[in-house]
C-alpha atoms as a PDB file:
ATOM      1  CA  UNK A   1      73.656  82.590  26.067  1.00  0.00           C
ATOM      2  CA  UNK A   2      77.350  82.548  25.706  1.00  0.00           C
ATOM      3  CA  UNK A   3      79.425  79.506  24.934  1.00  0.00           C
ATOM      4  CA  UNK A   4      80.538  77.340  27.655  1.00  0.00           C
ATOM      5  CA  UNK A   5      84.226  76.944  28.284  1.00  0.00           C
ATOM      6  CA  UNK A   6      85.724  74.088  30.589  1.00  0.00           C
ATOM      7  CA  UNK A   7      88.980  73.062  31.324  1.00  0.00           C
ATOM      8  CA  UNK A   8      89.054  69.867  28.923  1.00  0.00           C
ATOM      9  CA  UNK A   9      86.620  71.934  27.025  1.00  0.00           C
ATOM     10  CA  UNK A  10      87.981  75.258  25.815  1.00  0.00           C
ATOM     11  CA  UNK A  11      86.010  77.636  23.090  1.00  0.00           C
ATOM     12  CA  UNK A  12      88.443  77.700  20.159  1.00  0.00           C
ATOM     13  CA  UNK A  13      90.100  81.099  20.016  1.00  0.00           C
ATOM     14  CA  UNK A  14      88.755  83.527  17.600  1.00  0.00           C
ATOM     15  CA  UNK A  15      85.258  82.253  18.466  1.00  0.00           C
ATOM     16  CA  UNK A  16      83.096  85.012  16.913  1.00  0.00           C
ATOM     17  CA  UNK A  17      79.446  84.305  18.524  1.00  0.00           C
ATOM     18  CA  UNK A  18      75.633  86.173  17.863  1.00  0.00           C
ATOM     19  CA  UNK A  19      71.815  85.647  17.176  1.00  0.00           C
ATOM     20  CA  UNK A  20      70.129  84.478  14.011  1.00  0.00           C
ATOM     21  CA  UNK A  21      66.912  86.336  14.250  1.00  0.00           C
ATOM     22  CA  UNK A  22      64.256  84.139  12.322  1.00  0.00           C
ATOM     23  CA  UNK A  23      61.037  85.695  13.972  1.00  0.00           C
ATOM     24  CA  UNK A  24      60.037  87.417  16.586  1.00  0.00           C
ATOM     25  CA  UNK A  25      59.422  84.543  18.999  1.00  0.00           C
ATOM     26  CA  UNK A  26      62.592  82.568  17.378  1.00  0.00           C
ATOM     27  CA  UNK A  27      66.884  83.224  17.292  1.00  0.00           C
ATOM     28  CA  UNK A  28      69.575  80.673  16.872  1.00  0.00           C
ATOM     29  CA  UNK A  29      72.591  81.099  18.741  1.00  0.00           C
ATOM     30  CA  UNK A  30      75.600  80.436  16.338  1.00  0.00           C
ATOM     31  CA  UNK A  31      79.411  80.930  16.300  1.00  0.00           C
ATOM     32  CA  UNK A  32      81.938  81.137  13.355  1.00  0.00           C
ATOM     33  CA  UNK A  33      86.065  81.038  13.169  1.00  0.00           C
ATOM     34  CA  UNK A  34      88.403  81.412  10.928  1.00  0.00           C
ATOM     35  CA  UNK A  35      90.999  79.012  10.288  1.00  0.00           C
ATOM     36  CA  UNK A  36      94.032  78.484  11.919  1.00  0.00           C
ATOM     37  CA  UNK A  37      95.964  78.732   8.796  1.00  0.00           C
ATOM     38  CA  UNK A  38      97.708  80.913   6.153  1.00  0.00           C
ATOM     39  CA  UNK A  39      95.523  79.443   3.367  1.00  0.00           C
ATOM     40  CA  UNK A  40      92.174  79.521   3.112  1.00  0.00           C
ATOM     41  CA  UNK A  41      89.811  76.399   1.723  1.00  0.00           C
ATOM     42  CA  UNK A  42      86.380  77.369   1.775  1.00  0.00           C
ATOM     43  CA  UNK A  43      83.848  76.924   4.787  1.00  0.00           C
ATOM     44  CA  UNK A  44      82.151  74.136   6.189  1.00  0.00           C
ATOM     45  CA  UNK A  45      79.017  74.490   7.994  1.00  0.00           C
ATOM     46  CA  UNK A  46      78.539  71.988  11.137  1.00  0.00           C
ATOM     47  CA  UNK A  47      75.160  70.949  11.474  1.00  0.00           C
ATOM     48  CA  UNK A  48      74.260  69.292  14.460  1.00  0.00           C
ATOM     49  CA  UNK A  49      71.643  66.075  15.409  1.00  0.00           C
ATOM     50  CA  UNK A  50      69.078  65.962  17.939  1.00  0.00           C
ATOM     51  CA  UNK A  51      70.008  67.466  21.277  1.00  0.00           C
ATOM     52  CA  UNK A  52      73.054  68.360  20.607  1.00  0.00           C
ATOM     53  CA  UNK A  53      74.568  72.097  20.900  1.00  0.00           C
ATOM     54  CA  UNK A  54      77.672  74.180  19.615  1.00  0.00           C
ATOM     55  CA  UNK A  55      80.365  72.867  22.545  1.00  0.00           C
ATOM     56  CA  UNK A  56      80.117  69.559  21.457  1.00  0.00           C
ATOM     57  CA  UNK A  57      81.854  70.276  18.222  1.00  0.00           C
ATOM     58  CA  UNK A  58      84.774  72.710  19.569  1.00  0.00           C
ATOM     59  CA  UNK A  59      86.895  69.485  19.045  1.00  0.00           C
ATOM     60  CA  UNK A  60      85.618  69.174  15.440  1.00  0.00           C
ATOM     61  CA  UNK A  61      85.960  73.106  15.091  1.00  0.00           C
ATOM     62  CA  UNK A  62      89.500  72.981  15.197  1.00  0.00           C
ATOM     63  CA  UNK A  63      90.152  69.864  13.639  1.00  0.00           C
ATOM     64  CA  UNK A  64      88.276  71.925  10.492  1.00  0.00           C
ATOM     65  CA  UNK A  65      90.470  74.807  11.094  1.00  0.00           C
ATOM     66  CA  UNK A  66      93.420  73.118  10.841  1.00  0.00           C
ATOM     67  CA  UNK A  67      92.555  72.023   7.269  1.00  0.00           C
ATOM     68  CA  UNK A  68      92.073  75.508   6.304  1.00  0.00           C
ATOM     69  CA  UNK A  69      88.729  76.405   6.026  1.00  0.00           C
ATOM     70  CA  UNK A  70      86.136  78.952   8.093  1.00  0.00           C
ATOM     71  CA  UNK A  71      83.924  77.300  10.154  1.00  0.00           C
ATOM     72  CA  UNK A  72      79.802  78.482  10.869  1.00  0.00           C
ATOM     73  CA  UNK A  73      77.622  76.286  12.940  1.00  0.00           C
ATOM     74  CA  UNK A  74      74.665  77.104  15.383  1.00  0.00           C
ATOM     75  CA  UNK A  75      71.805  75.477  17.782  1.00  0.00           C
ATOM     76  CA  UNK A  76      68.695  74.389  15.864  1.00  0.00           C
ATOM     77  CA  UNK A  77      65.297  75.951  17.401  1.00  0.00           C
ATOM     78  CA  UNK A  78      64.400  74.262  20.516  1.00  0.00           C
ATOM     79  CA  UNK A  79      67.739  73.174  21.807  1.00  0.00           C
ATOM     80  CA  UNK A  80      71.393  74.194  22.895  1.00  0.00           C
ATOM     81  CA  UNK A  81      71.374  77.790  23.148  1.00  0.00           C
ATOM     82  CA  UNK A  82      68.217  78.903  20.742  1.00  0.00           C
ATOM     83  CA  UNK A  83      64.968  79.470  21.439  1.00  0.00           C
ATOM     84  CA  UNK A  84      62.627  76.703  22.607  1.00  0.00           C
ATOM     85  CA  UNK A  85      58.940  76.341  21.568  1.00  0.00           C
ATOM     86  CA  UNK A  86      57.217  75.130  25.016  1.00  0.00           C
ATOM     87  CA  UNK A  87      56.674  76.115  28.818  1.00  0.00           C
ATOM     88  CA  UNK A  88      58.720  73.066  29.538  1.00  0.00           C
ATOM     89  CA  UNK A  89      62.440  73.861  27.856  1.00  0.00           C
ATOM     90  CA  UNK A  90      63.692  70.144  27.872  1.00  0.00           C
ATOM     91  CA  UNK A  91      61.261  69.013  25.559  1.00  0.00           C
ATOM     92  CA  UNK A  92      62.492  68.316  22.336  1.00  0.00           C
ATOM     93  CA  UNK A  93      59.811  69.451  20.233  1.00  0.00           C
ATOM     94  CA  UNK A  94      59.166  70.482  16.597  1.00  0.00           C
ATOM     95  CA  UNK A  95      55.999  70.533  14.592  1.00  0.00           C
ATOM     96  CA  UNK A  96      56.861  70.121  11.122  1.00  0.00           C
ATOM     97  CA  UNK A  97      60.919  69.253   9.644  1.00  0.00           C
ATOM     98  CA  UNK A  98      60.171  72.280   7.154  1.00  0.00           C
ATOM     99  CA  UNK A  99      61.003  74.722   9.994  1.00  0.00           C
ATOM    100  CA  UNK A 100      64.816  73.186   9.914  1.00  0.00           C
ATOM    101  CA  UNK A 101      64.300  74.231   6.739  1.00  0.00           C
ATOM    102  CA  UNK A 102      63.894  77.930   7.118  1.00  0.00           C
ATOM    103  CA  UNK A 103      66.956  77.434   9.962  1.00  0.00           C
ATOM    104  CA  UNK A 104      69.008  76.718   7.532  1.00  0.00           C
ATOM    105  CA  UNK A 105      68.272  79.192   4.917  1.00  0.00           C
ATOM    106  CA  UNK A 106      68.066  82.023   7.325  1.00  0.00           C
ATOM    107  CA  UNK A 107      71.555  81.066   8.951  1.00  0.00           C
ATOM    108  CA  UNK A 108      73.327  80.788   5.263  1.00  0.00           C
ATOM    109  CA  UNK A 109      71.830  84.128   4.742  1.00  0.00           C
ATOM    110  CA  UNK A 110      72.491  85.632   7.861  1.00  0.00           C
ATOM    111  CA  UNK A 111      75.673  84.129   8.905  1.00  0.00           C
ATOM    112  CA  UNK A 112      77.298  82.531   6.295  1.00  0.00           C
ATOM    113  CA  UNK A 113      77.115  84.266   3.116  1.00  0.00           C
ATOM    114  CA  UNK A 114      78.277  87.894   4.107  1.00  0.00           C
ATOM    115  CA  UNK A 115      81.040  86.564   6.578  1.00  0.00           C
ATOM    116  CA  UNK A 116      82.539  83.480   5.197  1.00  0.00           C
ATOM    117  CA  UNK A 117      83.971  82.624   2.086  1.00  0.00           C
ATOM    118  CA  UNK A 118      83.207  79.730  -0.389  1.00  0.00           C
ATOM    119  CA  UNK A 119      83.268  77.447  -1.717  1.00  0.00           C
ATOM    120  CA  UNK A 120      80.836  76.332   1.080  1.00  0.00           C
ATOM    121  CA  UNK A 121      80.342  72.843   2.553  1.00  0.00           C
ATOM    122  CA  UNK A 122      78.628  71.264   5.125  1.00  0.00           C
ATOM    123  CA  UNK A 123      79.117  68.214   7.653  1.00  0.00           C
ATOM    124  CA  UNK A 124      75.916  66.977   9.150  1.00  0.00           C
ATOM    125  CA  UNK A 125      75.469  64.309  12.036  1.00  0.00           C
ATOM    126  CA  UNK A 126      72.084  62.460  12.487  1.00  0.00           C
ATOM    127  CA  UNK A 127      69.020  64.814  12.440  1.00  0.00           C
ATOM    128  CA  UNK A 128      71.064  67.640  10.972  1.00  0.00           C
ATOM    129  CA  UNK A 129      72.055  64.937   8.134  1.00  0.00           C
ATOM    130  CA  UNK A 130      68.820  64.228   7.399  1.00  0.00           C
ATOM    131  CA  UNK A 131      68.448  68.088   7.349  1.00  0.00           C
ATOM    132  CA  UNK A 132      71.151  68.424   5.094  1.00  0.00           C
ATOM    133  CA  UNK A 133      69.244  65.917   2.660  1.00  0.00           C
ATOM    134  CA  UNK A 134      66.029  67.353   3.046  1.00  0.00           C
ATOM    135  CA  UNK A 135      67.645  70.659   2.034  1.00  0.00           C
ATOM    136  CA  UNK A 136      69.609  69.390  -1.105  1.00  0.00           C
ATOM    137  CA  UNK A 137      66.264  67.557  -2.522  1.00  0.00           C
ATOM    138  CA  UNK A 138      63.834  70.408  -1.957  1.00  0.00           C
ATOM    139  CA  UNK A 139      65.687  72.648  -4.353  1.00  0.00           C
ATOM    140  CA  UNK A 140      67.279  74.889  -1.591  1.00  0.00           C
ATOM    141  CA  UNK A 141      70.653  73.433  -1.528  1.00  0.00           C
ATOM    142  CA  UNK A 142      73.554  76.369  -1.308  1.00  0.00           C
ATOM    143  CA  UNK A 143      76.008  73.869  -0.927  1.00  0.00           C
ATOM    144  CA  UNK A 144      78.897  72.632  -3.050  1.00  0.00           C
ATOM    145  CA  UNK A 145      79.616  69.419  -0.967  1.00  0.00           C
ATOM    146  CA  UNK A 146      77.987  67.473   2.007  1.00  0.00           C
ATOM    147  CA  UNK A 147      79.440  65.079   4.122  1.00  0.00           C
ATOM    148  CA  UNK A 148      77.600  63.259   6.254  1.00  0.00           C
ATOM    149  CA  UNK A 149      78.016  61.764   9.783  1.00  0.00           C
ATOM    150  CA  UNK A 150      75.948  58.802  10.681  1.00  0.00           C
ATOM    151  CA  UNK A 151      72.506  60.665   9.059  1.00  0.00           C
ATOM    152  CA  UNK A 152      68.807  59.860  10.079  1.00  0.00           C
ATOM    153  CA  UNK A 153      67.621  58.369   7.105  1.00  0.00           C
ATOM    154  CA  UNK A 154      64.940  56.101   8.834  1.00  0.00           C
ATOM    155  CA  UNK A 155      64.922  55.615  12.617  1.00  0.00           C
ATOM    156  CA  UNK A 156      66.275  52.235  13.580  1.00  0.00           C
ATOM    157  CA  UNK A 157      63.561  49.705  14.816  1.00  0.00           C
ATOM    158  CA  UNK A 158      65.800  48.694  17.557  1.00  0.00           C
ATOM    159  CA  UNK A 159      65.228  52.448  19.058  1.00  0.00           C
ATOM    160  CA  UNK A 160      61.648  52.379  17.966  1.00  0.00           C
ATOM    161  CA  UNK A 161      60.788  49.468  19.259  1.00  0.00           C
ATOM    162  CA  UNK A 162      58.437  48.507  16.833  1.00  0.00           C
ATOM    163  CA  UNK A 163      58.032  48.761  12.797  1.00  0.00           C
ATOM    164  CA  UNK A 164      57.892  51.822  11.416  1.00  0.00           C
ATOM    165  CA  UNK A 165      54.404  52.235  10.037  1.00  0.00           C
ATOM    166  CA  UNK A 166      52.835  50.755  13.547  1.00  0.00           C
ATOM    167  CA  UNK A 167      55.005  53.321  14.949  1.00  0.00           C
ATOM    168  CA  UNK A 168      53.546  56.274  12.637  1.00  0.00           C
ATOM    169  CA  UNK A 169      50.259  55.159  13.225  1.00  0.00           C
ATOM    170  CA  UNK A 170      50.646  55.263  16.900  1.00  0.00           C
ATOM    171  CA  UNK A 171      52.150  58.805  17.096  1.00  0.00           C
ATOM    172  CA  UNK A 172      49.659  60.136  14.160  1.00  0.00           C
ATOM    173  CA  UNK A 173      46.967  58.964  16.745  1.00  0.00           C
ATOM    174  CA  UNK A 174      48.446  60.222  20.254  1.00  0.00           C
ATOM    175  CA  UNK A 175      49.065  63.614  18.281  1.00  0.00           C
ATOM    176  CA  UNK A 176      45.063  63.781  16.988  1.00  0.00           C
ATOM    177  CA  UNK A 177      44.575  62.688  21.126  1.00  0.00           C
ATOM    178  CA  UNK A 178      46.202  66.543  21.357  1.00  0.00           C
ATOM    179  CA  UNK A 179      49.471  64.605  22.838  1.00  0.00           C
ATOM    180  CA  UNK A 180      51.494  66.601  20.582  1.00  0.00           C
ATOM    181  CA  UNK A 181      53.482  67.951  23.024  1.00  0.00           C
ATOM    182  CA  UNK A 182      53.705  64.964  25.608  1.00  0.00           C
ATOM    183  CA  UNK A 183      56.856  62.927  25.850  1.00  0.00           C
ATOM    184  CA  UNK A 184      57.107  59.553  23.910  1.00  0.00           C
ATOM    185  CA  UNK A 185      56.433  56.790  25.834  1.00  0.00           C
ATOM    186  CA  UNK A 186      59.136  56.403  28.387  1.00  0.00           C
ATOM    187  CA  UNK A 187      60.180  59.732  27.438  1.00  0.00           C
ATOM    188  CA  UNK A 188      61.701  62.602  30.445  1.00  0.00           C
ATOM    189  CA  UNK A 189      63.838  65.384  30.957  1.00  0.00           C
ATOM    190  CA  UNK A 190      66.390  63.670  30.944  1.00  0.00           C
ATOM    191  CA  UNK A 191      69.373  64.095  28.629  1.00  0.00           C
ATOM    192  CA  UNK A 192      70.956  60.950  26.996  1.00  0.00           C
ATOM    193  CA  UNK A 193      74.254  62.388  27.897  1.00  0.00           C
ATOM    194  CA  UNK A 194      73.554  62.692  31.639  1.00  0.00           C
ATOM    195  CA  UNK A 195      73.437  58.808  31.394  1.00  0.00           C
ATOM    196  CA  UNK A 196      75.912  56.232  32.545  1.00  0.00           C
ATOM    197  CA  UNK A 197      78.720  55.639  30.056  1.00  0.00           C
ATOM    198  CA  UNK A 198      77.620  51.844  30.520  1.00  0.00           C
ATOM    199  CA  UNK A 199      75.749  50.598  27.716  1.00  0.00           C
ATOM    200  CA  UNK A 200      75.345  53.916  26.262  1.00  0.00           C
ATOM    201  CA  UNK A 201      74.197  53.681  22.053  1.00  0.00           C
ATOM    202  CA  UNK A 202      76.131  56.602  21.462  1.00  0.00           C
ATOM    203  CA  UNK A 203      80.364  56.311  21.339  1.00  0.00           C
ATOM    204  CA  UNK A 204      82.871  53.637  22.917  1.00  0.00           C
ATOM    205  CA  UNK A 205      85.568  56.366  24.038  1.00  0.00           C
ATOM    206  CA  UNK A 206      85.014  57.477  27.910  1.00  0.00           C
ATOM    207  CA  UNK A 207      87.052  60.963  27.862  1.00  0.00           C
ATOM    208  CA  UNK A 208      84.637  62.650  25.047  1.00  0.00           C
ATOM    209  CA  UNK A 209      81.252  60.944  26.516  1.00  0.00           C
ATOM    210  CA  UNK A 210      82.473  62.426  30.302  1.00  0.00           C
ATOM    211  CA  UNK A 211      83.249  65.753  28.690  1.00  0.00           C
ATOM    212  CA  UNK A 212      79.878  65.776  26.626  1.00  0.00           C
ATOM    213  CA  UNK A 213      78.246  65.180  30.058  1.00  0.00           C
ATOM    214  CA  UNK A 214      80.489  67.522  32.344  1.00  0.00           C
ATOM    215  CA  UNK A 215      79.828  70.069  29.709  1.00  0.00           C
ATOM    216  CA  UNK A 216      75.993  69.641  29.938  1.00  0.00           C
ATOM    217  CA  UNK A 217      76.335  69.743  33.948  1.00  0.00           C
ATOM    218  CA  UNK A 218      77.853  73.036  33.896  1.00  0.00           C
ATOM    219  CA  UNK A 219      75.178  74.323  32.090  1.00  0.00           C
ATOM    220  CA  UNK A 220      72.238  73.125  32.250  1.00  0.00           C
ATOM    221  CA  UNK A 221      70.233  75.374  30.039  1.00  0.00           C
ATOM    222  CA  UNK A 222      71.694  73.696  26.980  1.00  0.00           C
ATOM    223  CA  UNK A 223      69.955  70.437  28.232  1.00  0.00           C
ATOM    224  CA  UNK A 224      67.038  68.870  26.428  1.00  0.00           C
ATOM    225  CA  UNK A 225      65.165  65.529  27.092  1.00  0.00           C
ATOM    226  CA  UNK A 226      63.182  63.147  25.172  1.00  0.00           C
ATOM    227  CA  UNK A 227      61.173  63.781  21.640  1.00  0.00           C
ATOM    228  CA  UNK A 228      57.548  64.745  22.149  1.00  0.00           C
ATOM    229  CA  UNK A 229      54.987  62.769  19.985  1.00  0.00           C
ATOM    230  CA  UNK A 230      55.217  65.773  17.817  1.00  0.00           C
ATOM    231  CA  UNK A 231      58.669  65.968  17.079  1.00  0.00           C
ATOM    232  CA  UNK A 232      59.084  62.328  16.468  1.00  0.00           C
ATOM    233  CA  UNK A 233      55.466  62.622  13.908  1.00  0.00           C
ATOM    234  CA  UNK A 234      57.284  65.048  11.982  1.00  0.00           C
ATOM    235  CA  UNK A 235      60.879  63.153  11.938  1.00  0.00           C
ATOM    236  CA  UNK A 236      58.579  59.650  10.458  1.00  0.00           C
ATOM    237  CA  UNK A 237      57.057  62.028   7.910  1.00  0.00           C
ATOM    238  CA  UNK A 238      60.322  63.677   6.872  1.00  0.00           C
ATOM    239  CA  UNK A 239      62.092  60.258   6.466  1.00  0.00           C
ATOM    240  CA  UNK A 240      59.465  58.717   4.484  1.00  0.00           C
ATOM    241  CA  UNK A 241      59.332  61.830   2.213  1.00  0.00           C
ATOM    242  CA  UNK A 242      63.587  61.659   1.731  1.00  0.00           C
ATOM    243  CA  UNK A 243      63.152  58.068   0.800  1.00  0.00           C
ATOM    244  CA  UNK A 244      60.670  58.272  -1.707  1.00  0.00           C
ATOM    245  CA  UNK A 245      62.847  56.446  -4.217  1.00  0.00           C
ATOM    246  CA  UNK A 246      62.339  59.887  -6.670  1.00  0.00           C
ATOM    247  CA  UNK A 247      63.440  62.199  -3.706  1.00  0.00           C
ATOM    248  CA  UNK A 248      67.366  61.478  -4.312  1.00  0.00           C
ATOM    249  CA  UNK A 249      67.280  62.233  -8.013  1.00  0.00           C
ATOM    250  CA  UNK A 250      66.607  65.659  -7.337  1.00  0.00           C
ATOM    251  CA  UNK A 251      70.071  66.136  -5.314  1.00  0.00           C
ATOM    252  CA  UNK A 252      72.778  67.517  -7.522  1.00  0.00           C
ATOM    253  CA  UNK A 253      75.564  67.606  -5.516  1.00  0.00           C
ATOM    254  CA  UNK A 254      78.565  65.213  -4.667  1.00  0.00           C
ATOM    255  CA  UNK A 255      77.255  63.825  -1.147  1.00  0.00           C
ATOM    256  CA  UNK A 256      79.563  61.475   0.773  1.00  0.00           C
ATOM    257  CA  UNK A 257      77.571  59.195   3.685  1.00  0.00           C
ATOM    258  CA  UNK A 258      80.441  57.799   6.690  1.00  0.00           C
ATOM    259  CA  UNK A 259      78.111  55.741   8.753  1.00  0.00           C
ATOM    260  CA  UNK A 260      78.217  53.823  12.353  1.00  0.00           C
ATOM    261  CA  UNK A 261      78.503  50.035  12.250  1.00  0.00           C
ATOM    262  CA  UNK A 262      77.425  49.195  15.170  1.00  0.00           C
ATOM    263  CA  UNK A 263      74.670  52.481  14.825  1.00  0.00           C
ATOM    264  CA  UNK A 264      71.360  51.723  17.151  1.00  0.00           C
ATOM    265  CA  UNK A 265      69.803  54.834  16.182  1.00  0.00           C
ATOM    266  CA  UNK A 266      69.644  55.239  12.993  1.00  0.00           C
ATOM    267  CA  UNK A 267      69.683  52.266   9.607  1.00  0.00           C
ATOM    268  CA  UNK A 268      72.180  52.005   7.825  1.00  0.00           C
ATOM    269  CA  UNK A 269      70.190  49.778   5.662  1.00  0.00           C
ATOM    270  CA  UNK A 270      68.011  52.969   4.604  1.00  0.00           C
ATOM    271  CA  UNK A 271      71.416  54.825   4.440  1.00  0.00           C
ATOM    272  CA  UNK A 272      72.923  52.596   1.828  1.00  0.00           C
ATOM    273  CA  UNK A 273      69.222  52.161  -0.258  1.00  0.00           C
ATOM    274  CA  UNK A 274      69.833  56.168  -0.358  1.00  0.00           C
ATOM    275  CA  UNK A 275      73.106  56.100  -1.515  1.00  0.00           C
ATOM    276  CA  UNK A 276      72.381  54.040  -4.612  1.00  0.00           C
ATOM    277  CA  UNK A 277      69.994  56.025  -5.856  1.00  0.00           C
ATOM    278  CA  UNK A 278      72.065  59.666  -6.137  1.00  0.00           C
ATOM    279  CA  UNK A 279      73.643  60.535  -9.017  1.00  0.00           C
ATOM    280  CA  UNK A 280      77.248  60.989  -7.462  1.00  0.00           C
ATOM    281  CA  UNK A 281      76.836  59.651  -4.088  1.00  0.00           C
ATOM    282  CA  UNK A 282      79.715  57.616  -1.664  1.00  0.00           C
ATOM    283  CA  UNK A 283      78.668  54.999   1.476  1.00  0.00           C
ATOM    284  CA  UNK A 284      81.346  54.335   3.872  1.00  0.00           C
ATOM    285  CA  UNK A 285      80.865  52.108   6.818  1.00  0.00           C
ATOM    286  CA  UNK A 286      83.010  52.669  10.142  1.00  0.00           C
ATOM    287  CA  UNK A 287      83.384  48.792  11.247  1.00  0.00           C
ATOM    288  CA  UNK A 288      82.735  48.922  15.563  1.00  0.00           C
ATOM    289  CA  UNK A 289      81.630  52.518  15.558  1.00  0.00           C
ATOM    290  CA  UNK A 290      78.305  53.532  17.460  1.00  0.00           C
ATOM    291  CA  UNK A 291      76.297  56.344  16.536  1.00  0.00           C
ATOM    292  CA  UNK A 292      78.462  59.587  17.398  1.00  0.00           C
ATOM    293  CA  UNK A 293      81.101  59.035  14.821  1.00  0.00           C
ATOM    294  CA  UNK A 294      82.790  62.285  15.732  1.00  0.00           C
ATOM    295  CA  UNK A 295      82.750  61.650  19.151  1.00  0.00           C
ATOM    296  CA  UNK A 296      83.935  58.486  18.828  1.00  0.00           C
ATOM    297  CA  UNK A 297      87.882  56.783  20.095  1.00  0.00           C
ATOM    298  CA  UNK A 298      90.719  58.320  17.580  1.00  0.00           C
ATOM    299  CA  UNK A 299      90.933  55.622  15.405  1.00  0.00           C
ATOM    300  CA  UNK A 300      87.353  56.120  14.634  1.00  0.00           C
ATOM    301  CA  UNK A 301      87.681  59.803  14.105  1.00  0.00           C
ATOM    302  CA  UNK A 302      90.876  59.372  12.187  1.00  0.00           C
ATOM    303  CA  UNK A 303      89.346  56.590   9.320  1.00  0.00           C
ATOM    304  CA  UNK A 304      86.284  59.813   9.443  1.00  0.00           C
ATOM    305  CA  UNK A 305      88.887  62.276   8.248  1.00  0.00           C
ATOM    306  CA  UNK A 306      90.338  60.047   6.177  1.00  0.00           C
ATOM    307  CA  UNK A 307      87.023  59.937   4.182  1.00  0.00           C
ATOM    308  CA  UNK A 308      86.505  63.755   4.292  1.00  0.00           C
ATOM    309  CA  UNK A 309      90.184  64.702   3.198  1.00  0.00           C
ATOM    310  CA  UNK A 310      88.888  62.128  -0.009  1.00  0.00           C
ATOM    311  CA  UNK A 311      86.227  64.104  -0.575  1.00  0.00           C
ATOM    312  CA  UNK A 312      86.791  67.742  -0.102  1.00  0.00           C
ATOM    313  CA  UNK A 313      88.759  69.141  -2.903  1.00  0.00           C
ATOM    314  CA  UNK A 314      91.766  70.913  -2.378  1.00  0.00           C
ATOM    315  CA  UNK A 315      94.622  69.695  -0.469  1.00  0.00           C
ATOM    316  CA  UNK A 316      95.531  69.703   3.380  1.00  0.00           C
ATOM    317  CA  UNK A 317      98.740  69.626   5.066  1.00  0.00           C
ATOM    318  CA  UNK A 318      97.907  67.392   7.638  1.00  0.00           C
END
């Protein structure tokens, strides 16, 4: 599908959009500009979190842009605009975290590589954080930097509702049950953006939560629900593997965590533990913040970019 442009919403210009072929039952719907300067930085790659799709970063797009550097970012398998896995399309469902793997790779080779120029860098939020991580430590990082929004290190217990390991045990049994591709308990079709600002877990500014959700009413095809028991079996087992304490040593790479304070999703406690155990890694806490940092009120985003302009060599002229 094309990319969705509203009023408060526009697709940057320059937008250059395609297909990531990765099988023949599976393509990833990406985009990639250039900046919107006479200098040229590097690229970043945007990797997105659960349920989440290539319009809700055009604000981040440019914000990259203007700091000089090419931007690539695209839908993971089974959401936004790639290919989902079941009859039922707002399912979010995954069997294993190793296919994000070969998402990755196959986008950086794709995409990335023969159309934009390094030094390359990514920025991760949430599930593509934890991505990001999973990437580094299995020896396939092609990264010179990651920054990292709010990452799913462990799921919080607050969202699970219960500790972790009863939690594994209870999805490792409904997914033996064949439940693999059920909802979660209390689980629907239902996107988290589609519901009331009011108590939402996710960001404390109204304009970008109503434009997340005007975008997602506009098109609906981006939409996806819940986690099926799958999905959320293979996100336990991925976190526990990332936080086996010899995981981090493996990482190379300068990696530079800005997390929520006020996050409900994901710990920051597991966040920090993870932190202290790379070799050149930086924890930043966002006092008040919830769990969309980037789509968060401006002085959130603002003490973000302060962090990334730290981090990312090179200077802008912001």
């Amino acid at each position: 599908m094309d990319l969705v442009s509203l009023y408060k919403n526009p697709i940057p210009e320059g937008a250059i959009t395609g297909r990531v072929e990765i099988d023949k039952r599976v393509s990833l719907r990406y985009a990639r500009w250039a900046p919107t300067t006479n200098y040229v930085r590097g690229t970043v790659v945007v990797v997105q979190g659960r349920s989440e799709y290539i319009e809700k970063y055009f604000e981040t797009v440019s914000d990259l842009r203007r700091r000089g550097f090419w931007v690539a970012t695209f839908d993971w398998r089974g959401q936004g605009g790639s290919s989902r896995d079941l009859k039922n399309h707002y399912k979010g469902h995954i069997w294993d975290f190793g296919q994000y793997d070969n998402d990755i790779r196959c986008f950086m080779q794709q995409v990335v590589f023969p159309d934009c120029p390094a030094p390359y860098y990514a920025l991760g939020h949430s599930m593509g954080g934890h991505n990001l991580i999973r990437h580094a430590g299995i020896g396939m990082c092609q990264f010179d930097r990651i920054i990292l929004s709010a990452p799913m290190m462990r799921l919080s217990r607050e969202l699970l509702g219960m500790p972790n390991d009863l939690t594994t045990g209870m999805v490792t049994l409904a997914s033996w049950l064949g439940l693999g591709e059920s909802y979660v308990p209390g689980g629907s079709d239902k996107n988290i953006n589609l519901r009331p600002f009011k108590g939402n877990k996710l960001t404390r500014d109204r304009e970008r939560f109503d434009r997340n959700k005007t975008t997602l009413l506009a098109a609906e095809e981006l939409c996806i629900g819940s986690p099926t028991f799958a999905w959320l079996l293979a996100a336990l087992r991925s976190c526990n593997l990332v936080m086996q304490p010899s995981f981090a040593s493996a990482i190379q790479i300068p990696v530079l965590f800005i997390n929520a304070g006020s996050d409900r999703i994901v710990s920051n406690i597991a966040t920090r533990e993870f932190a202290e155990r790379l070799k050149n890694g930086s924890n930043i806490i966002l006092p008040n913040a919830r769990h969309e940092i980037l789509q968060e009120v401006d002085v959130v985003r603002e003490q973000f970019w302060a962090g990334f302009d730290a981090f990312i060599p090179g200077e802008s002229t912001l």
